[in-house]
C-alpha atoms as a PDB file:
ATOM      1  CA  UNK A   1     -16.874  10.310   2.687  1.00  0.00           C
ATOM      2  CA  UNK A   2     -13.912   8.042   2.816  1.00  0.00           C
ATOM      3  CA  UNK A   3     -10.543   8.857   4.270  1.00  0.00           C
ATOM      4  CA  UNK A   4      -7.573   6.783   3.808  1.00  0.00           C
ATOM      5  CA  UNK A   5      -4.204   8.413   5.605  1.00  0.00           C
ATOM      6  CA  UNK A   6      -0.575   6.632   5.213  1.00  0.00           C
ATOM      7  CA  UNK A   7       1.929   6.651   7.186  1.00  0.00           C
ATOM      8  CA  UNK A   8       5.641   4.717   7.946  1.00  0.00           C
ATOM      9  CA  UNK A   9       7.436   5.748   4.644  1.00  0.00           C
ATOM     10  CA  UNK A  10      11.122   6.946   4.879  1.00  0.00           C
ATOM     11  CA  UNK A  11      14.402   6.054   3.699  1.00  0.00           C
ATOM     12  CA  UNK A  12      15.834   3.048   3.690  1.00  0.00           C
ATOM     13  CA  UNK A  13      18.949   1.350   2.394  1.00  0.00           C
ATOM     14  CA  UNK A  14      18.661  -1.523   0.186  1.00  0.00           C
ATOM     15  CA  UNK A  15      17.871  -4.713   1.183  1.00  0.00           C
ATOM     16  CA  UNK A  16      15.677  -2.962   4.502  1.00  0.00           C
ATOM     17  CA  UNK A  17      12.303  -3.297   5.437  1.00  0.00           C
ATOM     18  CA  UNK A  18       9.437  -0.645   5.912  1.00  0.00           C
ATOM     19  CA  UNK A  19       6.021  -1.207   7.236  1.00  0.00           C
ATOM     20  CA  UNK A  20       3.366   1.131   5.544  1.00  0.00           C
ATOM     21  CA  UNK A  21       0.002   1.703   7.399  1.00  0.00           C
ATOM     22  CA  UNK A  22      -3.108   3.209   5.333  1.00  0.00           C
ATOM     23  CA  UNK A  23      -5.704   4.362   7.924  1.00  0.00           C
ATOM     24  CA  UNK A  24      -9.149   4.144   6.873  1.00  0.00           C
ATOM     25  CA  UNK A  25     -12.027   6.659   8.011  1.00  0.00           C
ATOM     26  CA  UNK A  26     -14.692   4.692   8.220  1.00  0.00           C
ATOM     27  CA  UNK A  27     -15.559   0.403   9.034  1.00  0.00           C
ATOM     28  CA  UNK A  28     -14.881  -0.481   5.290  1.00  0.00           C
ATOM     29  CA  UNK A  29     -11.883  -2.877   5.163  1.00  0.00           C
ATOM     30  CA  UNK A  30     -13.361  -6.192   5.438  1.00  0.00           C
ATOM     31  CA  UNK A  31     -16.576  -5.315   2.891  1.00  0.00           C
ATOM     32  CA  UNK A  32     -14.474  -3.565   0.117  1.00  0.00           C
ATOM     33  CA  UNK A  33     -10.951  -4.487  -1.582  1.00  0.00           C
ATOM     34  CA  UNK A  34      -8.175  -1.949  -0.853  1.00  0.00           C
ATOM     35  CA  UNK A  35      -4.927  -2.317  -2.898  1.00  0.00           C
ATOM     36  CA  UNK A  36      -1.620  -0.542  -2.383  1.00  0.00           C
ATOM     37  CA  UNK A  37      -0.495   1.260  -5.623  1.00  0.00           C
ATOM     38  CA  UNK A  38       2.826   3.307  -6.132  1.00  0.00           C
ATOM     39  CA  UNK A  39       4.514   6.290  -8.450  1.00  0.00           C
ATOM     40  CA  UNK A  40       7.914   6.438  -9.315  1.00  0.00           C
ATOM     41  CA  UNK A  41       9.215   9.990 -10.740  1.00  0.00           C
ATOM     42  CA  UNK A  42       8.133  10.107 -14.513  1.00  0.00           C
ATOM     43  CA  UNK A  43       6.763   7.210 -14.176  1.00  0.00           C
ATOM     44  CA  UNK A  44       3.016   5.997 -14.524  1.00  0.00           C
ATOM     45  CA  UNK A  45       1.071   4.802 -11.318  1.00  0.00           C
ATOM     46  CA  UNK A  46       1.240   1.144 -10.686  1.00  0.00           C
ATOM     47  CA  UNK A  47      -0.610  -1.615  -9.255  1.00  0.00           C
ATOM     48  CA  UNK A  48       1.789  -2.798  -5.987  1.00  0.00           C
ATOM     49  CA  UNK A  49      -0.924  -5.009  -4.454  1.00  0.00           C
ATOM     50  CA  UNK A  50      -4.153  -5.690  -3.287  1.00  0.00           C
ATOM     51  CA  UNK A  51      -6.659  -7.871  -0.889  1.00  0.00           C
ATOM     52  CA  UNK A  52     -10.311  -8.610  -1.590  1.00  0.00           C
ATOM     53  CA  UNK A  53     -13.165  -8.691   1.105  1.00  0.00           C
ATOM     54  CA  UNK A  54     -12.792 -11.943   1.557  1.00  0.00           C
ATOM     55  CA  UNK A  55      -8.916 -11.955   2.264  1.00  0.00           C
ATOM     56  CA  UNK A  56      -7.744 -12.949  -1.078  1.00  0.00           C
ATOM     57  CA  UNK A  57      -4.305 -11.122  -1.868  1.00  0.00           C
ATOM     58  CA  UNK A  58      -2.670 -10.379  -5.277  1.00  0.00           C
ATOM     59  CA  UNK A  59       0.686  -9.372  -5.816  1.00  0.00           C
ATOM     60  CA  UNK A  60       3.024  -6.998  -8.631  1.00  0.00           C
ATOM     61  CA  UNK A  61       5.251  -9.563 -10.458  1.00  0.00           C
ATOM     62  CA  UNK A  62       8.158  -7.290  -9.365  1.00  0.00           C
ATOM     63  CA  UNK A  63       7.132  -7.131  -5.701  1.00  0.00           C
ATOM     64  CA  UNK A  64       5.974 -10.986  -5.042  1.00  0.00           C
ATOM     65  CA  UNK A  65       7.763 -12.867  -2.501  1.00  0.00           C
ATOM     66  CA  UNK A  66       9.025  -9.656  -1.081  1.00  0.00           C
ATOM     67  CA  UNK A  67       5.927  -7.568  -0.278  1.00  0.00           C
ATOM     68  CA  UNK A  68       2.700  -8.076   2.046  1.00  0.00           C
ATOM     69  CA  UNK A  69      -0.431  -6.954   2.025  1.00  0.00           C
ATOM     70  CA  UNK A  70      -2.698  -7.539   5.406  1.00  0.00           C
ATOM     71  CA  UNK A  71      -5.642  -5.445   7.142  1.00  0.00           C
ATOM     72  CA  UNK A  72      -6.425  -5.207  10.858  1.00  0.00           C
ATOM     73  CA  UNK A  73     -10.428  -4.673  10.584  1.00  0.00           C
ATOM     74  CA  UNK A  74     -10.604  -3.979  14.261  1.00  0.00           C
ATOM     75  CA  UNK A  75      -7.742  -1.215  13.627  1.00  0.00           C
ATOM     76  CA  UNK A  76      -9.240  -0.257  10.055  1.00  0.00           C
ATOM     77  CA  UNK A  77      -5.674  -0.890   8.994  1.00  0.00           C
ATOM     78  CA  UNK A  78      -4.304  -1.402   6.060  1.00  0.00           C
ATOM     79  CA  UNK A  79      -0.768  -2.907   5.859  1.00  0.00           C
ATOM     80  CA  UNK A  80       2.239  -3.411   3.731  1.00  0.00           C
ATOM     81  CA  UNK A  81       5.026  -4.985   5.246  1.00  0.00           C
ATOM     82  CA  UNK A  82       8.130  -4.460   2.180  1.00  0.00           C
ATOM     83  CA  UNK A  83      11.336  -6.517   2.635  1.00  0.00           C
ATOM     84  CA  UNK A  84      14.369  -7.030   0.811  1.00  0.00           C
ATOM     85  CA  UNK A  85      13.734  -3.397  -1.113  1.00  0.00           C
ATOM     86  CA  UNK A  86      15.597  -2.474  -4.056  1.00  0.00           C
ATOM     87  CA  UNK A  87      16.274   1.335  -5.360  1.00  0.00           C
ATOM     88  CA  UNK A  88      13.766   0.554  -8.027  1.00  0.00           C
ATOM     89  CA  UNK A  89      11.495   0.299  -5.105  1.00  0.00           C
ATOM     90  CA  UNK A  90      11.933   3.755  -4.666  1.00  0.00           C
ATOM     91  CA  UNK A  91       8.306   5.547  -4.974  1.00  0.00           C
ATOM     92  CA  UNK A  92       4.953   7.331  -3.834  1.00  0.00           C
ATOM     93  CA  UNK A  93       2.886   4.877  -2.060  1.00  0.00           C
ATOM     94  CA  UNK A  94      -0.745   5.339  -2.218  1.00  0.00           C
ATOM     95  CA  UNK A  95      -3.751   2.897  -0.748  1.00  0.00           C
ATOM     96  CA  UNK A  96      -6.864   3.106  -2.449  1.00  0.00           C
ATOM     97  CA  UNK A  97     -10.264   1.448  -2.211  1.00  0.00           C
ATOM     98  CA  UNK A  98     -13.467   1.227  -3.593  1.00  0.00           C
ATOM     99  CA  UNK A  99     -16.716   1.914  -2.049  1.00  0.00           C
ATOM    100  CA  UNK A 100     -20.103   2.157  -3.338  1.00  0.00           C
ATOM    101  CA  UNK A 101     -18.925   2.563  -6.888  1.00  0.00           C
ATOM    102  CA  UNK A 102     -16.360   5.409  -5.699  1.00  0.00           C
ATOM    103  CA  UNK A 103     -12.634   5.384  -5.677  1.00  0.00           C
ATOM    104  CA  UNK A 104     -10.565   6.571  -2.797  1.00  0.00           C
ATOM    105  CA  UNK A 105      -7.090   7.348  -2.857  1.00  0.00           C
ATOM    106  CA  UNK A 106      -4.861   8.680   0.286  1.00  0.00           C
ATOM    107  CA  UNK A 107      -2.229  11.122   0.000  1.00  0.00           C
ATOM    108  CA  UNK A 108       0.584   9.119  -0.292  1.00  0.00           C
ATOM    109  CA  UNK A 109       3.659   8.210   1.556  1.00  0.00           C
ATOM    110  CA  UNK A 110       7.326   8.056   0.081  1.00  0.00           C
ATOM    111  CA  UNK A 111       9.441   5.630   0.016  1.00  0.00           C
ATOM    112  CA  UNK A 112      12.824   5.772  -0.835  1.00  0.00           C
ATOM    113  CA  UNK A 113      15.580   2.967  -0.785  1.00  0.00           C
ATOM    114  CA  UNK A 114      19.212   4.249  -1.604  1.00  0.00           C
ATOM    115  CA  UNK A 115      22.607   3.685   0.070  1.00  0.00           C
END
């Protein structure tokens, strides 16, 4: 059984920075992809990011250039480092991965950016 557990949302203003960590259970971040996905009120549950196994990342349209994705294997760490955020921004944060033909999903972490 996986585990994934975030942590390091808050509030923000705009134009801050947050650091979101997704803790994994078990050894699985460098052999499985793990993505960061988010849910705004109303609002269907969206693709923020994601890394492959063998480091490769892929970014939202809306978040590139602003957003990072990065693992610590050692740590079984998940990051995302989020700069320049925008009220739109504002959101659930979930990590997910796959493993073994399963889906994992944490509980979440909020974000909100508002002045």
């Amino acid at each position: 059984q996986v585990q994934l557990v975030e942590s390091g949302g808050g509030l923000v203003q705009p134009g801050g920075s947050l650091r979101l960590a997704c803790a994994a259970s078990l050894s699985i971040l460098s052999d499985n992809p793990m993505g960061w996905y988010r849910q705004a009120p109303g609002k269907l549950r969206e693709l923020v990011a994601i890394i492959s196994s063998g480091g490769k990342s892929n970014y939202a349209e809306s978040v590139k250039d602003r957003f990072t994705i990065s693992r610590d294997n050692a740590k079984n760490t998940l990051y995302l480092q989020m700069n320049s955020l925008k009220p739109e921004d504002t959101a659930v944060y979930y990590c997910n991965t796959m493993v073994d033909g399963m889906i994992y999903w944490g509980q979440g972490t909020q974000v909100t950016v508002s002045s």
